[in-house]
PDB file of N, CA and C in Angstrom:
ATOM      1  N   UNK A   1     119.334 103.595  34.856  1.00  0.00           N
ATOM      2  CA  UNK A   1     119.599 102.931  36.129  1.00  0.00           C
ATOM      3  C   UNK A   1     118.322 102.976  36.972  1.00  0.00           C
ATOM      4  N   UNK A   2     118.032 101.549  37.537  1.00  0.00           N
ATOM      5  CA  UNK A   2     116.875 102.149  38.529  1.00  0.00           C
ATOM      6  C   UNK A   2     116.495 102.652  39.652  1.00  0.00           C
ATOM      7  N   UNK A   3     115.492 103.669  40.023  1.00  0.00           N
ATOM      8  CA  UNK A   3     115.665 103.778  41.077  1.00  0.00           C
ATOM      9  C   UNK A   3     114.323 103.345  42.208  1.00  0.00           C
ATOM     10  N   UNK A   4     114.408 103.684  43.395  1.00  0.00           N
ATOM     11  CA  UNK A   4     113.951 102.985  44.330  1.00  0.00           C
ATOM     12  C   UNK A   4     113.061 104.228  45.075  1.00  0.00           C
ATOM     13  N   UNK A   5     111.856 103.911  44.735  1.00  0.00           N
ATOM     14  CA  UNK A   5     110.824 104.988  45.837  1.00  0.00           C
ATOM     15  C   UNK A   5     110.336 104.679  47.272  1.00  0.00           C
ATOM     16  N   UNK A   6     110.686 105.367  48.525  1.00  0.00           N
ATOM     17  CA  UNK A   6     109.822 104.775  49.131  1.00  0.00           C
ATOM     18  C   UNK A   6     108.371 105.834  49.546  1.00  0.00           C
ATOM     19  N   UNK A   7     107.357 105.300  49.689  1.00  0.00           N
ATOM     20  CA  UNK A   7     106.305 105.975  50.383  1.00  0.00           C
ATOM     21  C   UNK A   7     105.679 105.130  51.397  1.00  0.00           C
ATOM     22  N   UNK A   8     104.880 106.042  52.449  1.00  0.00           N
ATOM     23  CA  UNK A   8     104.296 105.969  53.760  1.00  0.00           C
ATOM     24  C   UNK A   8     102.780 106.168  52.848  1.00  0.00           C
ATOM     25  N   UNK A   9     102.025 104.816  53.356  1.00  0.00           N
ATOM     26  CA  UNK A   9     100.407 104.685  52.437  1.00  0.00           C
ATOM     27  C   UNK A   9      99.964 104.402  53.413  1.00  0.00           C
ATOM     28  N   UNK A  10      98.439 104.792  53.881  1.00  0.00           N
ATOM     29  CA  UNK A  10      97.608 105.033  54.732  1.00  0.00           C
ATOM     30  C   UNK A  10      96.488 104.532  54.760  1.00  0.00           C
ATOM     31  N   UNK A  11      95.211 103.987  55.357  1.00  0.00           N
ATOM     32  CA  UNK A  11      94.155 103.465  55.217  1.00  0.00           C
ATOM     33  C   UNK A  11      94.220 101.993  54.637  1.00  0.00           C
ATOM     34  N   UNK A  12      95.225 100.951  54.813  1.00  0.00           N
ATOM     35  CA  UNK A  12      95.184  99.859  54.332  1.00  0.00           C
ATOM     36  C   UNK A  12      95.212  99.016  55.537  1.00  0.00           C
ATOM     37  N   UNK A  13      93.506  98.425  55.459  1.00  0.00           N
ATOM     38  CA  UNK A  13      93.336  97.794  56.416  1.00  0.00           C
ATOM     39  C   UNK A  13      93.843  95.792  56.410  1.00  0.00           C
ATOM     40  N   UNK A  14      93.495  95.343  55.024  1.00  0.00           N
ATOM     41  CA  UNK A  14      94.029  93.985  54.525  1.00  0.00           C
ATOM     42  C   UNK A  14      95.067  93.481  53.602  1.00  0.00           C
ATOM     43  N   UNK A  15      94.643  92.243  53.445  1.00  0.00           N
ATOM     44  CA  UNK A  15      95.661  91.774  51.690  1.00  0.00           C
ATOM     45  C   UNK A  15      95.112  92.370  50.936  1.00  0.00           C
ATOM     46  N   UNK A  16      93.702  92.443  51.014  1.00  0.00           N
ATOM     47  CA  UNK A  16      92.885  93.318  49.331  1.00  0.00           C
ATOM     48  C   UNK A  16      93.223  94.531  49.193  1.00  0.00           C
ATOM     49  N   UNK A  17      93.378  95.260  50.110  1.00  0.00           N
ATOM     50  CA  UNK A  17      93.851  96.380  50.490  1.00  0.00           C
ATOM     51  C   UNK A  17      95.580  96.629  49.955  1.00  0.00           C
ATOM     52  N   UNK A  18      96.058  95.667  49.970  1.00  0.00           N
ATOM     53  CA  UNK A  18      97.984  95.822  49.630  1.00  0.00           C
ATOM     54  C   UNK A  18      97.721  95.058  48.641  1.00  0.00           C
ATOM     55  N   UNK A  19      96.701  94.188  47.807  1.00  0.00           N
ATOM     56  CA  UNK A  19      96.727  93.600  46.199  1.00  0.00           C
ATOM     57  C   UNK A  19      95.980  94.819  45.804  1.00  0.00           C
ATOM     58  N   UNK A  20      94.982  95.559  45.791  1.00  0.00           N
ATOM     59  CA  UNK A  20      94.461  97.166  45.326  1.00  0.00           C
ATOM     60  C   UNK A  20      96.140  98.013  45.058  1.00  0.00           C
ATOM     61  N   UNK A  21      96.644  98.336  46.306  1.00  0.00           N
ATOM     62  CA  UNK A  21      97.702  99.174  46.102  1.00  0.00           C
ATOM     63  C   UNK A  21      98.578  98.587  45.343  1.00  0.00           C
ATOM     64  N   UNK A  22      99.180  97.250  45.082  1.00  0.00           N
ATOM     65  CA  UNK A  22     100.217  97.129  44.779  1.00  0.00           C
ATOM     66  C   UNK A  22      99.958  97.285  43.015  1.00  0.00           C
ATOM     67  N   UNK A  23      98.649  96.620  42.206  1.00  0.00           N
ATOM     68  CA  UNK A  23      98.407  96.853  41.234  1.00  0.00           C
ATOM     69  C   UNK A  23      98.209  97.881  40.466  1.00  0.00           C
ATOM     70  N   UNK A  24      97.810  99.200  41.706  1.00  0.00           N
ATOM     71  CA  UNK A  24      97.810 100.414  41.309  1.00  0.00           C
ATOM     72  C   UNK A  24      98.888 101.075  41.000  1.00  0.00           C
ATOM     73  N   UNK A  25      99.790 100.809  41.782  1.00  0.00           N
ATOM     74  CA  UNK A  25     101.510 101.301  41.805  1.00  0.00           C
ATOM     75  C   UNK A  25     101.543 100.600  40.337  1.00  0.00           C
ATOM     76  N   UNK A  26     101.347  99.483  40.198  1.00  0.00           N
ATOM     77  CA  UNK A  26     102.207  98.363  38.714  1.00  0.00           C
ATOM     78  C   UNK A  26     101.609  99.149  37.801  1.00  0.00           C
ATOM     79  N   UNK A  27     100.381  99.748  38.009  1.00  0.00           N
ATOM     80  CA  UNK A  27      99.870  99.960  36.298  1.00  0.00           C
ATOM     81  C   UNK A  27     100.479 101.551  35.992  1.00  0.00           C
ATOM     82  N   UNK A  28     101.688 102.244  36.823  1.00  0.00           N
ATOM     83  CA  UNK A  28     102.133 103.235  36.259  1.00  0.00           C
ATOM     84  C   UNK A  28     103.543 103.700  35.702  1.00  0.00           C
ATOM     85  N   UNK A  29     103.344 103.838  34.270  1.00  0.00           N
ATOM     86  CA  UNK A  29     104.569 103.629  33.426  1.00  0.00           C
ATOM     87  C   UNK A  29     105.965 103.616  34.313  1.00  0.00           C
ATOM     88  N   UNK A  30     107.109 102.885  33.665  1.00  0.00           N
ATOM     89  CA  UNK A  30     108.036 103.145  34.572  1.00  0.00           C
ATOM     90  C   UNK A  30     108.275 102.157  35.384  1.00  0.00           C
ATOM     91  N   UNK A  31     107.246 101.723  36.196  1.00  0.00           N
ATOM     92  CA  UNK A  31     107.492 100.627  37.499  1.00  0.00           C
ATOM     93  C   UNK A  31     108.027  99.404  36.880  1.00  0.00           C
ATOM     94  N   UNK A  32     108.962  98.677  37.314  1.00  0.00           N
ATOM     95  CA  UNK A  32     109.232  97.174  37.326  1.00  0.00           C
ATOM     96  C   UNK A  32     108.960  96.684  38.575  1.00  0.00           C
ATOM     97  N   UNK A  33     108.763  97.082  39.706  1.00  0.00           N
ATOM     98  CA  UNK A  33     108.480  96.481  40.480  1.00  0.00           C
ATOM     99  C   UNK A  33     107.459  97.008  41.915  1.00  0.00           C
ATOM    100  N   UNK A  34     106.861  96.477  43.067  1.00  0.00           N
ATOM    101  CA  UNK A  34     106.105  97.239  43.676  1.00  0.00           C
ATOM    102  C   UNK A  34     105.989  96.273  44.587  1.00  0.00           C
ATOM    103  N   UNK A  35     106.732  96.445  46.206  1.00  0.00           N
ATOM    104  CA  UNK A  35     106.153  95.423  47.357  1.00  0.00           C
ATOM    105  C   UNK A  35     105.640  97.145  48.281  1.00  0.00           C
ATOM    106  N   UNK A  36     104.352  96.140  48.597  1.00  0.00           N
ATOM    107  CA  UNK A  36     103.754  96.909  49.561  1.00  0.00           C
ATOM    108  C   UNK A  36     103.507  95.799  51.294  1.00  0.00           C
ATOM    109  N   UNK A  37     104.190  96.690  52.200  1.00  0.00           N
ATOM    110  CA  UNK A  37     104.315  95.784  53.271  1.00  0.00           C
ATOM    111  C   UNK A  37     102.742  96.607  54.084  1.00  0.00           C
ATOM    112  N   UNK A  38     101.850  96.039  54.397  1.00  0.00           N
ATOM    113  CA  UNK A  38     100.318  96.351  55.280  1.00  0.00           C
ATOM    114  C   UNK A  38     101.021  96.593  56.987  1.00  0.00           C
ATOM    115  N   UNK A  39     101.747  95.987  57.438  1.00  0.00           N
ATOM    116  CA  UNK A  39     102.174  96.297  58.538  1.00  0.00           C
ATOM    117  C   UNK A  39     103.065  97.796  58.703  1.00  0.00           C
ATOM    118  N   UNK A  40     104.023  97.840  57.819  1.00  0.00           N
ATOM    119  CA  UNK A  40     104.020  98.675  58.099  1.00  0.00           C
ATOM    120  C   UNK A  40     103.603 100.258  57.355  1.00  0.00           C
ATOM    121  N   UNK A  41     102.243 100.163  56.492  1.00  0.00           N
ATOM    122  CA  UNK A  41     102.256 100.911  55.941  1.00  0.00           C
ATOM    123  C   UNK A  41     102.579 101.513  54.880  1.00  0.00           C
ATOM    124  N   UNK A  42     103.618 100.879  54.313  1.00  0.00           N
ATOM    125  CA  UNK A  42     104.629 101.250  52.918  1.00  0.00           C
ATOM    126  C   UNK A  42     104.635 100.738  51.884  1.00  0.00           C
ATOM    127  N   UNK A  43     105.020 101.528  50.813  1.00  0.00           N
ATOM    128  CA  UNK A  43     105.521 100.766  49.485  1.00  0.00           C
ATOM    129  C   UNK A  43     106.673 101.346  49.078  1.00  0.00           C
ATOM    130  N   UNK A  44     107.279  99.994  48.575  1.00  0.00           N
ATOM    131  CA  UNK A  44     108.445 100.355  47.333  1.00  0.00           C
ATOM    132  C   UNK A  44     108.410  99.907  45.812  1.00  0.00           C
ATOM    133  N   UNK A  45     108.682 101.268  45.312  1.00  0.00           N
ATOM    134  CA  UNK A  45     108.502 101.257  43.849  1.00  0.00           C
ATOM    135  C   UNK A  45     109.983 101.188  43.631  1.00  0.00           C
ATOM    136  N   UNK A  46     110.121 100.751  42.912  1.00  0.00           N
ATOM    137  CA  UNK A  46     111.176 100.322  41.912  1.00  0.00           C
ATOM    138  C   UNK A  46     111.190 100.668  40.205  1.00  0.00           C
ATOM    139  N   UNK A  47     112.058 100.962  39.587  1.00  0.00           N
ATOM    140  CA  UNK A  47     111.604 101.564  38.051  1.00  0.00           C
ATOM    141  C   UNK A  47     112.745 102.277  37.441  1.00  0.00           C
ATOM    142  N   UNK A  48     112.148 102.713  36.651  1.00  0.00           N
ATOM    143  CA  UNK A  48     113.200 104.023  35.843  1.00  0.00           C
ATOM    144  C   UNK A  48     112.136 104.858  35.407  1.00  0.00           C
ATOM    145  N   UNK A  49     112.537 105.951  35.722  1.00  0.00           N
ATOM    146  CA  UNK A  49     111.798 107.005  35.322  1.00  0.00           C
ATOM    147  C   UNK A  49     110.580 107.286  35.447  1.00  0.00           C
ATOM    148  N   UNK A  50     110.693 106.748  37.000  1.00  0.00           N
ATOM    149  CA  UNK A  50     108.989 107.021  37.580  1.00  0.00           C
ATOM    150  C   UNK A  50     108.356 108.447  38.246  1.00  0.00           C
ATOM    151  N   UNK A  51     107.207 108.402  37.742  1.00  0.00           N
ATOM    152  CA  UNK A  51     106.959 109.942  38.237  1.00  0.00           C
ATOM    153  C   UNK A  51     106.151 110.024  39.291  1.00  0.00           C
ATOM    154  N   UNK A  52     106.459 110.221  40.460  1.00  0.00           N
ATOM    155  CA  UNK A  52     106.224 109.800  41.813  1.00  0.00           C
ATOM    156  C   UNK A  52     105.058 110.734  41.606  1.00  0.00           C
ATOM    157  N   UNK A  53     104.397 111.344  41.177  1.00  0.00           N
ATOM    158  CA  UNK A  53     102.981 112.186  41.299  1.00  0.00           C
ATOM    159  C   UNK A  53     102.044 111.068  40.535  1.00  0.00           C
ATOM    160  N   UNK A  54     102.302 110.291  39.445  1.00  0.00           N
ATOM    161  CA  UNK A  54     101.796 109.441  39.247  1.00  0.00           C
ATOM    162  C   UNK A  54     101.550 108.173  40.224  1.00  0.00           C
ATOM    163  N   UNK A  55     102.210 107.721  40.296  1.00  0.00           N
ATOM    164  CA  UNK A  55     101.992 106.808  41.615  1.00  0.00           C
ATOM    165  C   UNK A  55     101.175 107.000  42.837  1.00  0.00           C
ATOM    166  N   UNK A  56     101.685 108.479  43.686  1.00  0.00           N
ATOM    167  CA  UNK A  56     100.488 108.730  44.459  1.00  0.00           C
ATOM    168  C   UNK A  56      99.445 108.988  44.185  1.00  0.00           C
ATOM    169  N   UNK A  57      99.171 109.583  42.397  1.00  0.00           N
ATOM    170  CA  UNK A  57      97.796 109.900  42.397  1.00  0.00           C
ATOM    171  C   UNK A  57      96.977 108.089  42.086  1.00  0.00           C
ATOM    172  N   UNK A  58      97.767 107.150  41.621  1.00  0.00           N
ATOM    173  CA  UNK A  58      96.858 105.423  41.635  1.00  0.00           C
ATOM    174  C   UNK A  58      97.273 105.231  42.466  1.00  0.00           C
ATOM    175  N   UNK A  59      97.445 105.380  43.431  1.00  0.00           N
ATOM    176  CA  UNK A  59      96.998 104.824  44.754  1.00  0.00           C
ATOM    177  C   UNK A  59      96.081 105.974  45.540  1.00  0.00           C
ATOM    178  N   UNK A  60      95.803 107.106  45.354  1.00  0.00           N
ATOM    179  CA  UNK A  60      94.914 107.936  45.849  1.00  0.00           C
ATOM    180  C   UNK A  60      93.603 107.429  44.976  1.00  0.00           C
ATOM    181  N   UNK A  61      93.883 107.073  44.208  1.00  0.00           N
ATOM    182  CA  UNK A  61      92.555 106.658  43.152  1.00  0.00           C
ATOM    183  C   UNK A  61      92.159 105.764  44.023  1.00  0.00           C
ATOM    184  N   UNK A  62      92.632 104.775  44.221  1.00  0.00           N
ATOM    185  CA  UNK A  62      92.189 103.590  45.132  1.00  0.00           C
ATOM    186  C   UNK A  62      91.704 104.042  46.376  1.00  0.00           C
ATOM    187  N   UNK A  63      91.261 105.183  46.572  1.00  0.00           N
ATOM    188  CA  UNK A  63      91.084 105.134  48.078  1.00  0.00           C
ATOM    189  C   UNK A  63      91.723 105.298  49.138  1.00  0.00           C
ATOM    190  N   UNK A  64      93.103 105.200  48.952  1.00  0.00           N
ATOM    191  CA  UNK A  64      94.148 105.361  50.277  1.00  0.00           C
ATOM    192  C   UNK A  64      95.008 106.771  50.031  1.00  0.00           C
ATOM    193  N   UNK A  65      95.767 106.791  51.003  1.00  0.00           N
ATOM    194  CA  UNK A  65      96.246 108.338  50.941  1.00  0.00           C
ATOM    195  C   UNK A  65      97.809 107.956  51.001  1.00  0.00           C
ATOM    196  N   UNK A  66      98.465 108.806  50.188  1.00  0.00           N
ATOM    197  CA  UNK A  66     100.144 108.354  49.955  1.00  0.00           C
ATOM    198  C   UNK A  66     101.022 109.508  50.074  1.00  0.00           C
ATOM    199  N   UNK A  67     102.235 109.212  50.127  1.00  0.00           N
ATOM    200  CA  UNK A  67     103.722 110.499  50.282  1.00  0.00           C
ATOM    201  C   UNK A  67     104.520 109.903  50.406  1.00  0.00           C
ATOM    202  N   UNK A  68     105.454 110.688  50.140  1.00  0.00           N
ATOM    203  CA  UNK A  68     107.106 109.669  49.848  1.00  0.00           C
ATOM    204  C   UNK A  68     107.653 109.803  51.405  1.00  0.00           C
ATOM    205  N   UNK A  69     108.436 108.603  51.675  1.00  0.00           N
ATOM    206  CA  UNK A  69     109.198 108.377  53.651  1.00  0.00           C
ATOM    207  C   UNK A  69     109.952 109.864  53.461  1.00  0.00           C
ATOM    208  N   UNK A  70     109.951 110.271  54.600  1.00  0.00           N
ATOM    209  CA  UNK A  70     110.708 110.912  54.998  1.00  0.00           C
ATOM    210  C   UNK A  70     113.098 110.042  54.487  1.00  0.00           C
ATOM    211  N   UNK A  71     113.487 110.865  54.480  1.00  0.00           N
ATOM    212  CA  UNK A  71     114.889 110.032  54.306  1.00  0.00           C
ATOM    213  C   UNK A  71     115.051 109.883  55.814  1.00  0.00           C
ATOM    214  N   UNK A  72     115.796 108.564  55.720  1.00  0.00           N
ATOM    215  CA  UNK A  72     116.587 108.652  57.445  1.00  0.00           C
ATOM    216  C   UNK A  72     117.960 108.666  56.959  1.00  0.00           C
TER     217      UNK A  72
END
């Protein structure tokens, strides 16, 4: 079943900036999917069996700094 990540990503100043992140998120096993919104900071991963240390570490690769939202 899949599930749904969210994280709070940091230092993304453009589109190149959220096409960098979003490709970084895609290239880690697991993901089917990855919108990253620049306004407000975030991405959602989508997948099965994603290993959220992977993810933050390609997008830390890229340069930006990541962590999963807080729950509301």
């Amino acid at each position: 079943m899949p599930e749904t990540i969210e994280l709070k990503v940091d230092g993304m100043t453009c589109d190149h900036c959220v096409r960098a992140v979003t490709d970084a998120i895609s290239g880690v096993k697991g993901v089917a999917d990855a919108s990253v919104d620049l306004d407000a900071g975030a991405a959602t991963v989508t997948g099965e069996s994603v290993d959220l240390e992977a993810v933050v570490a390609a997008i830390v690769e890229e340069g930006y700094e990541a962590a999963p939202q807080a729950a509301s």
